[in-house]
C-alpha atoms as a PDB file:
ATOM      1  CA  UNK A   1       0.000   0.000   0.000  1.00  0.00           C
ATOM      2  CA  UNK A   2       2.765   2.671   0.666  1.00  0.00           C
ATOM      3  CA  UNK A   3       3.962   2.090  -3.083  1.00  0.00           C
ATOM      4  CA  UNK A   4       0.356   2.870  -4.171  1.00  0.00           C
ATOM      5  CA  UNK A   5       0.765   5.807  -1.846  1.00  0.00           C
ATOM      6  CA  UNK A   6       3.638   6.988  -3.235  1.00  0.00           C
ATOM      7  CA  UNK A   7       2.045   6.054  -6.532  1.00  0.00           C
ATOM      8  CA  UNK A   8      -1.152   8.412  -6.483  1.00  0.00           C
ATOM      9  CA  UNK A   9       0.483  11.129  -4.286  1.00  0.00           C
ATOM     10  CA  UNK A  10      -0.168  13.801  -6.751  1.00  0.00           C
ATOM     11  CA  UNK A  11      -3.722  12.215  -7.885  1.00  0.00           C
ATOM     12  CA  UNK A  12      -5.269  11.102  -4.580  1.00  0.00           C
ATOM     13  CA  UNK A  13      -7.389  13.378  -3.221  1.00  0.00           C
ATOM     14  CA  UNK A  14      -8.938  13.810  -6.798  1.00  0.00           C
ATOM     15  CA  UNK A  15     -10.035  10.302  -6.423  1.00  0.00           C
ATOM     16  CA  UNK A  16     -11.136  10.138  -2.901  1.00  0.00           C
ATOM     17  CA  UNK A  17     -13.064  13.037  -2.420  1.00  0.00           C
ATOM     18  CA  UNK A  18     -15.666  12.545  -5.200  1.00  0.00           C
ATOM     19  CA  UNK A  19     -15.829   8.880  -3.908  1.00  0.00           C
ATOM     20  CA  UNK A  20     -16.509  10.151  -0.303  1.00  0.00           C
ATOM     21  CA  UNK A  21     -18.670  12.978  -0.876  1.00  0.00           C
ATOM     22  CA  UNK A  22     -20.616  10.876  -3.608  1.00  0.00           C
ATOM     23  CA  UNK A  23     -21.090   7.861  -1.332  1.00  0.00           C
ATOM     24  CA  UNK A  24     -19.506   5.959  -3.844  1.00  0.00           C
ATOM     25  CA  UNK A  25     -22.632   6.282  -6.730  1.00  0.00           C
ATOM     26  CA  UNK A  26     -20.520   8.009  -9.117  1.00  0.00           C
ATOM     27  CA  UNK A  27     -17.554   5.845  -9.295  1.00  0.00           C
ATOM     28  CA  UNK A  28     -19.085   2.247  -8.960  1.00  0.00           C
ATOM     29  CA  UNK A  29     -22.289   0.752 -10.694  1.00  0.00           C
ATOM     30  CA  UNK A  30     -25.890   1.350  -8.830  1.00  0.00           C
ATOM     31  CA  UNK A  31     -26.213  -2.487  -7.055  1.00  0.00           C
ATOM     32  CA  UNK A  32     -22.651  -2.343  -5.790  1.00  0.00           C
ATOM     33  CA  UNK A  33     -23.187   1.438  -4.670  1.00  0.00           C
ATOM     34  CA  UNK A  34     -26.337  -0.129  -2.687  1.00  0.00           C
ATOM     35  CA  UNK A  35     -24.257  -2.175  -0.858  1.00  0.00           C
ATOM     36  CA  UNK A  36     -22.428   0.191   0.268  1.00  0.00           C
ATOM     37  CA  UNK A  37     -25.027   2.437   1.308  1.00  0.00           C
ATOM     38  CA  UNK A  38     -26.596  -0.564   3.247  1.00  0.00           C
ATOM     39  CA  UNK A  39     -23.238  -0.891   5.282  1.00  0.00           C
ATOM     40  CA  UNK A  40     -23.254   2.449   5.889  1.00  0.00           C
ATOM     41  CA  UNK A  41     -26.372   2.830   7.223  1.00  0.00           C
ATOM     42  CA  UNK A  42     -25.886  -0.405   9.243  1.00  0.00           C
ATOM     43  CA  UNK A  43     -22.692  -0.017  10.735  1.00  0.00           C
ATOM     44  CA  UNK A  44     -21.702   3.815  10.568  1.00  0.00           C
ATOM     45  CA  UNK A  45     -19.771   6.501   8.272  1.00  0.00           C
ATOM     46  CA  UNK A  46     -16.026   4.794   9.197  1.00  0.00           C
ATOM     47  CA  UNK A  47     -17.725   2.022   6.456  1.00  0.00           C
ATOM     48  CA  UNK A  48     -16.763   4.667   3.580  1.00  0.00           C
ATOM     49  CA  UNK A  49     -13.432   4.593   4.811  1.00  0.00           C
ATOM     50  CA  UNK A  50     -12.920   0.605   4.444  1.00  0.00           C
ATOM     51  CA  UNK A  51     -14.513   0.466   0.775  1.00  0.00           C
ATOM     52  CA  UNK A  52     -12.258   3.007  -0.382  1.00  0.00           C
ATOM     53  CA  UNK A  53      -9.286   1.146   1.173  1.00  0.00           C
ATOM     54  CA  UNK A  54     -11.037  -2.161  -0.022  1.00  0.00           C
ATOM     55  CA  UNK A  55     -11.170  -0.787  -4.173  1.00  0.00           C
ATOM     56  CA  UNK A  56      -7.262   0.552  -3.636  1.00  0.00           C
ATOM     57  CA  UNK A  57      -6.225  -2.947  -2.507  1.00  0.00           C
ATOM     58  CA  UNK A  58      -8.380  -4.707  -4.388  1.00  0.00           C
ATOM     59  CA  UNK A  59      -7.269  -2.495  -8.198  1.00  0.00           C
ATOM     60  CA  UNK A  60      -3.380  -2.454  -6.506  1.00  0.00           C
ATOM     61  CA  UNK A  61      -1.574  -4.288  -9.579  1.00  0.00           C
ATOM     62  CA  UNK A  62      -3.574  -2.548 -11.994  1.00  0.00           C
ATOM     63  CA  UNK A  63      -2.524   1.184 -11.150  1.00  0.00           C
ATOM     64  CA  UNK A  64       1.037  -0.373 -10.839  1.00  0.00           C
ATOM     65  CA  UNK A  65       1.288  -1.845 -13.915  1.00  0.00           C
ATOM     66  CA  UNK A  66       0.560   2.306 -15.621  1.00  0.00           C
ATOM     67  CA  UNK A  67       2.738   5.307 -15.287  1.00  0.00           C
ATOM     68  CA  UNK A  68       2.197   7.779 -12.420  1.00  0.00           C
ATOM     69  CA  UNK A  69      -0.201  10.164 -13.222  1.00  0.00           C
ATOM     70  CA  UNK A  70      -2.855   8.206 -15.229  1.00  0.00           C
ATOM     71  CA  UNK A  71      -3.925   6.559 -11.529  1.00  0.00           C
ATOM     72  CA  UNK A  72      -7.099   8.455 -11.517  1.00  0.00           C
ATOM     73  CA  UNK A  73      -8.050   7.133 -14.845  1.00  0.00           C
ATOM     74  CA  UNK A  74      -7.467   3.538 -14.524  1.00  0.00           C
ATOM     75  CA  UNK A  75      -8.964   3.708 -11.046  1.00  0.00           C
ATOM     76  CA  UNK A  76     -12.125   4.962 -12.753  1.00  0.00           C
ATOM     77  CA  UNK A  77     -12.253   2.438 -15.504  1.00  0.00           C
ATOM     78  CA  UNK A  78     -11.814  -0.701 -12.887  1.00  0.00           C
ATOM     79  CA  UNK A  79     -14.264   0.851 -10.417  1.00  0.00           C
ATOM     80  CA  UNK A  80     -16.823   1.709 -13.246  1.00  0.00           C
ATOM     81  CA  UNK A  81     -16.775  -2.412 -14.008  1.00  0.00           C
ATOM     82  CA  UNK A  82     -17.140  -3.450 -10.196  1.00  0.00           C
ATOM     83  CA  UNK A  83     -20.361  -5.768 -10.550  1.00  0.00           C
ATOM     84  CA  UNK A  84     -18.731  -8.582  -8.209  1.00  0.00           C
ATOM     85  CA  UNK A  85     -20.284  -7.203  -4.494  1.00  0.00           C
ATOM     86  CA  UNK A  86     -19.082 -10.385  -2.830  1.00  0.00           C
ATOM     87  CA  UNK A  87     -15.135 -10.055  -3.973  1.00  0.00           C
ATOM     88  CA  UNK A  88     -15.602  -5.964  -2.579  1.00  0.00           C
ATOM     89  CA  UNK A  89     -17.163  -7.465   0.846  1.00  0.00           C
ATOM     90  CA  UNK A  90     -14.662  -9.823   1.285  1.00  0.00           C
ATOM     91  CA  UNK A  91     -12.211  -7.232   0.876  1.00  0.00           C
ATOM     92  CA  UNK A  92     -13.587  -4.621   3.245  1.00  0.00           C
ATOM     93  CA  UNK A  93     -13.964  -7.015   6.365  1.00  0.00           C
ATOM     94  CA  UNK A  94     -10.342  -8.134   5.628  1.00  0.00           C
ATOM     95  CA  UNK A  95      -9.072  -4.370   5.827  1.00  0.00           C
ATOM     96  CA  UNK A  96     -11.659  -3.718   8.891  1.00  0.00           C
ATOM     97  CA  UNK A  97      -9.965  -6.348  10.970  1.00  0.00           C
ATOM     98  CA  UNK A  98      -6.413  -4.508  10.048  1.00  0.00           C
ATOM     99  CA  UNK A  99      -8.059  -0.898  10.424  1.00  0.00           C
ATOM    100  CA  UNK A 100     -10.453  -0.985  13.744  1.00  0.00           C
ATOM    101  CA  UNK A 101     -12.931   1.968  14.368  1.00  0.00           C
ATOM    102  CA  UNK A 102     -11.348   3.525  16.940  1.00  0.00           C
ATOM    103  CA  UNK A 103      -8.141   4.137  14.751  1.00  0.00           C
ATOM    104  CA  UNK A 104      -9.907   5.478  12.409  1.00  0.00           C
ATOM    105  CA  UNK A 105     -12.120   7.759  14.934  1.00  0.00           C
ATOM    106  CA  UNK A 106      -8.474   9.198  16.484  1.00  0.00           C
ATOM    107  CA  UNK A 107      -7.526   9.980  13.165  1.00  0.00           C
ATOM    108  CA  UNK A 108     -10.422  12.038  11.969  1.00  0.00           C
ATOM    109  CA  UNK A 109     -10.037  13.671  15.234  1.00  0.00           C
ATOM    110  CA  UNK A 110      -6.618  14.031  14.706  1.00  0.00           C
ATOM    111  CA  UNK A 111      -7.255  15.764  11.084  1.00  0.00           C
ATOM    112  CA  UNK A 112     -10.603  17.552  12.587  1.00  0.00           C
ATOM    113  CA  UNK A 113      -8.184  20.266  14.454  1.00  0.00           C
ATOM    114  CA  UNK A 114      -6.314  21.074  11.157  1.00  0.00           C
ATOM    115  CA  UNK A 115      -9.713  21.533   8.974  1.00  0.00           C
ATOM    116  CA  UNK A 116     -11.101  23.596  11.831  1.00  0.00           C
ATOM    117  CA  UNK A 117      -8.271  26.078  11.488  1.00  0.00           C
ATOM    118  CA  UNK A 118      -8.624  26.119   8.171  1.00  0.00           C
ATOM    119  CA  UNK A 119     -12.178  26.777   8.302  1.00  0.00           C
ATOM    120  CA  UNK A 120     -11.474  29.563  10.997  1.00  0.00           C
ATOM    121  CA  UNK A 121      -8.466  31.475   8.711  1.00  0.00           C
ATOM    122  CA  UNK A 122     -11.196  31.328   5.591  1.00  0.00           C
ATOM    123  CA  UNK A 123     -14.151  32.760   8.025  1.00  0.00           C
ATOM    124  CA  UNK A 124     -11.676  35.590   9.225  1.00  0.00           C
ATOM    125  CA  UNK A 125     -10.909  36.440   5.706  1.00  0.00           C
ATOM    126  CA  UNK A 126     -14.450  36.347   4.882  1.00  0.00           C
ATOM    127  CA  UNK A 127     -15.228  38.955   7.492  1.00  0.00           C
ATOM    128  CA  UNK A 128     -12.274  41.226   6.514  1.00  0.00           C
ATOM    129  CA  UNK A 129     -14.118  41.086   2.829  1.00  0.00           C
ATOM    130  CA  UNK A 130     -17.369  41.530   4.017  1.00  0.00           C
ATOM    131  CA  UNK A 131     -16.157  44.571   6.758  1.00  0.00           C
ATOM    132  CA  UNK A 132     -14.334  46.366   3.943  1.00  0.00           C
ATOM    133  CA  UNK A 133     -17.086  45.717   1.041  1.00  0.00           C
ATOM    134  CA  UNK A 134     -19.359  48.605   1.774  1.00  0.00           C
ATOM    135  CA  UNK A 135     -16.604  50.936   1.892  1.00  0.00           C
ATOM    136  CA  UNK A 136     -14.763  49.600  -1.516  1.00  0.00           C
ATOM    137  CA  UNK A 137     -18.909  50.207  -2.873  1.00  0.00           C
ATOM    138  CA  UNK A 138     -18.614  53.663  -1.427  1.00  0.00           C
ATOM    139  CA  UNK A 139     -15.763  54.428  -3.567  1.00  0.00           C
ATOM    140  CA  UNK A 140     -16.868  53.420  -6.861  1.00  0.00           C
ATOM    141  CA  UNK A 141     -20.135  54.858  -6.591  1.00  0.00           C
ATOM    142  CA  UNK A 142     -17.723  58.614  -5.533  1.00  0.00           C
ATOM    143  CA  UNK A 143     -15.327  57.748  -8.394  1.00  0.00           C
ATOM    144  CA  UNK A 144     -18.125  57.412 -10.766  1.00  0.00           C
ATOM    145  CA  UNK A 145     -20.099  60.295  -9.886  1.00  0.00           C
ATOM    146  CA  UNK A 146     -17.345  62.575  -9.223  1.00  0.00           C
ATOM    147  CA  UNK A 147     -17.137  65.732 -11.176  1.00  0.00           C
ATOM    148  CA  UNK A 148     -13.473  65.257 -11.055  1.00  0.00           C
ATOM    149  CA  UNK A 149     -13.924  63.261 -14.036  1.00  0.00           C
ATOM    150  CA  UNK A 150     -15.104  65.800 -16.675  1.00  0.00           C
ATOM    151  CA  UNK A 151     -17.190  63.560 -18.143  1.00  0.00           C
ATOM    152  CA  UNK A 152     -19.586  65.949 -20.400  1.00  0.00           C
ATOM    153  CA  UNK A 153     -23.397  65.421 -20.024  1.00  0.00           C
ATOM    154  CA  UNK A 154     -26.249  65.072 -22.624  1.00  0.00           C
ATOM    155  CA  UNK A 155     -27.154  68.820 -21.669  1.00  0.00           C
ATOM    156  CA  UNK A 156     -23.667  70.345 -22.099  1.00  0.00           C
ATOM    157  CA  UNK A 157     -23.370  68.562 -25.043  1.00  0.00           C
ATOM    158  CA  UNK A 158     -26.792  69.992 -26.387  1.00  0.00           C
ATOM    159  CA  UNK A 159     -25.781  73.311 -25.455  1.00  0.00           C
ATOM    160  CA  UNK A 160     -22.262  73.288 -27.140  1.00  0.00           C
ATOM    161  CA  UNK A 161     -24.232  72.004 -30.173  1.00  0.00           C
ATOM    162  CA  UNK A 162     -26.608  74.978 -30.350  1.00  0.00           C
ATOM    163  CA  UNK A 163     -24.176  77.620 -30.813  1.00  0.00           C
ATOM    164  CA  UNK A 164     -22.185  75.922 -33.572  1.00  0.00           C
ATOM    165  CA  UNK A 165     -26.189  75.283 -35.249  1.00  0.00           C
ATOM    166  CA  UNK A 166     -26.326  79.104 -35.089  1.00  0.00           C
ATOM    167  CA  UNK A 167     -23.087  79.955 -36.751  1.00  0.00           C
ATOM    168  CA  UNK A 168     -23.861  78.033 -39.256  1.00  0.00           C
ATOM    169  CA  UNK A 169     -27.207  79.253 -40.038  1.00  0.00           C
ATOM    170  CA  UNK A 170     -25.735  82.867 -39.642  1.00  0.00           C
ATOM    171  CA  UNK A 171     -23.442  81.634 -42.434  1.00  0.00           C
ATOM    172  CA  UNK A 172     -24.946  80.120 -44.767  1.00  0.00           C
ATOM    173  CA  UNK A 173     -26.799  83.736 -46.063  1.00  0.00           C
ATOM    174  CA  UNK A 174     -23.820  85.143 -46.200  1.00  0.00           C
ATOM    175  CA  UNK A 175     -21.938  82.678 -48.293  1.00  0.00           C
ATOM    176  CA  UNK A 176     -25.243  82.996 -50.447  1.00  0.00           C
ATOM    177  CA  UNK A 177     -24.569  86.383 -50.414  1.00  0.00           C
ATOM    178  CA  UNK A 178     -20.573  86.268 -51.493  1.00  0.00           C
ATOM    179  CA  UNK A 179     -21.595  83.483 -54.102  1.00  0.00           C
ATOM    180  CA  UNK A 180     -24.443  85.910 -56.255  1.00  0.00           C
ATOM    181  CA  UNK A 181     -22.313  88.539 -57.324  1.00  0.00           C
ATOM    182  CA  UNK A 182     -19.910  86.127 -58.411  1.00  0.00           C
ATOM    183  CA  UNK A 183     -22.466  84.156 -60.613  1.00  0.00           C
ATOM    184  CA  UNK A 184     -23.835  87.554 -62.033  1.00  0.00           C
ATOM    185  CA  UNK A 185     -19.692  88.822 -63.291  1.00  0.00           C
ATOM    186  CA  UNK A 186     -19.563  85.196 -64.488  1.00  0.00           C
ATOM    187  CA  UNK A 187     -23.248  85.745 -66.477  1.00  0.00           C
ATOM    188  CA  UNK A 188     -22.181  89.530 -68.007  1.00  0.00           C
ATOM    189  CA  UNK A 189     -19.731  88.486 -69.998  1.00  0.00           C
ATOM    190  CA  UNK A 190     -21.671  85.641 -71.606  1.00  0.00           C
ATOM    191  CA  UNK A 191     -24.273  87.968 -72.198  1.00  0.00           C
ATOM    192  CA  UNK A 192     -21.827  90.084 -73.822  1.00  0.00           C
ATOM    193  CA  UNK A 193     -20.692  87.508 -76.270  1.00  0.00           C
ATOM    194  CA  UNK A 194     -24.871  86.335 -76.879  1.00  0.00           C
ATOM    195  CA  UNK A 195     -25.617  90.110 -77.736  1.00  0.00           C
ATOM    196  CA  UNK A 196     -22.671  91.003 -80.443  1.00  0.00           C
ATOM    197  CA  UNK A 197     -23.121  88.692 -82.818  1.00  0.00           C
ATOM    198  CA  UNK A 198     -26.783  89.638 -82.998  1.00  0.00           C
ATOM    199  CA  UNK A 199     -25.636  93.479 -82.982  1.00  0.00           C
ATOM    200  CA  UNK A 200     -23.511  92.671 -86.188  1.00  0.00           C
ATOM    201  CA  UNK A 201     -26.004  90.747 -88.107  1.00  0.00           C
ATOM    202  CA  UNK A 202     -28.572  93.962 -87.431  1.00  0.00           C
ATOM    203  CA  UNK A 203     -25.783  96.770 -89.240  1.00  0.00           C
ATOM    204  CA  UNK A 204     -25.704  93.526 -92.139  1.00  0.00           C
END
């Protein structure tokens, strides 16, 4: 067992935990995952413990036999074809008379202290982020509504707009203006031209 420790080091608590938390439904077919509920409910939550001991001892040579870091995957394939209940019973009362109860009870105790300081570093950061969270909304909402920002608004825009409409309307006579004396010089001398020819064809 220590080689398959050493083994699935990097890969074992991707295994175990969905096996744990799952009660075993996802990883092994539905009448061998009954079993296993039955035992639970019979004899206690320690049970989950054996089975998952049982399937490591019992798929050993397999997970051997392949390179480190495809564990997870064989482990899946051989637990996914566990019909035979009676080979996986077998196995867990042999590793429950190895394993007894109470070494497994000291042991989650043992672990218990280390997830409850986990738990209580993660609730004190969750306090600093909740303690700090009004004050970090508080800024935003002053950082967007500042006037620091210069950020020009639909009715300074509309009134920058009506001034330039003006000019232009003020303008446009007066180009109309510039633009009719200019057409009338350009219309004289064609006139001009129009009217001699008809002048020399009267003296004729």
């Amino acid at each position: 067992m220590l080689e398959l420790y050493e083994h699935l080091s990097d890969n074992l608590t991707i295994i175990t935990i969905p096996w744990l938390l799952c009660l075993f439904v996802s990883a092994l077919p539905t009448e061998t995952a009954l079993c296993v509920m039955d035992n639970l409910i019979c004899k206690g939550s320690y049970v989950l413990i054996i089975f998952a001991l049982a399937l490591f001892r019992l798929f050993e040579k397999d997970v051997m036999r392949n390179p480190m870091g495809t564990g997870s995957y064989v482990l899946k394939k051989c637990t996914a074809k566990m019909y035979d209940r009676k080979t996986l019973l077998k196995m867990a009362s042999v590793v429950a008379k190895s394993i007894p109860p109470s070494r497994i009870e000291a042991l989650r105790r043992k672990h218990e202290i280390v997830v409850e300081k986990e738990l209580s570093v993660m609730e004190t950061k969750r306090a600093k982020f909740l303690y700090w969270q009004p004050f970090s909304h508080m800024v935003l909402y002053w950082f967007l509504t500042s006037k620091s920002l210069n950020y020009p608004s639909e009715e300074k825009q509309e009134q920058e707009q009506e001034p330039e409409i003006e000019q232009k309307q003020e303008q446009e006579p007066e180009q109309k203006q510039e633009q009719e004396p200019e057409q009338k010089q350009e219309q004289e001398p064609e006139q001009k031209q129009e009217q001699e020819p008809e002048q020399k064809q009267e003296q004729e």
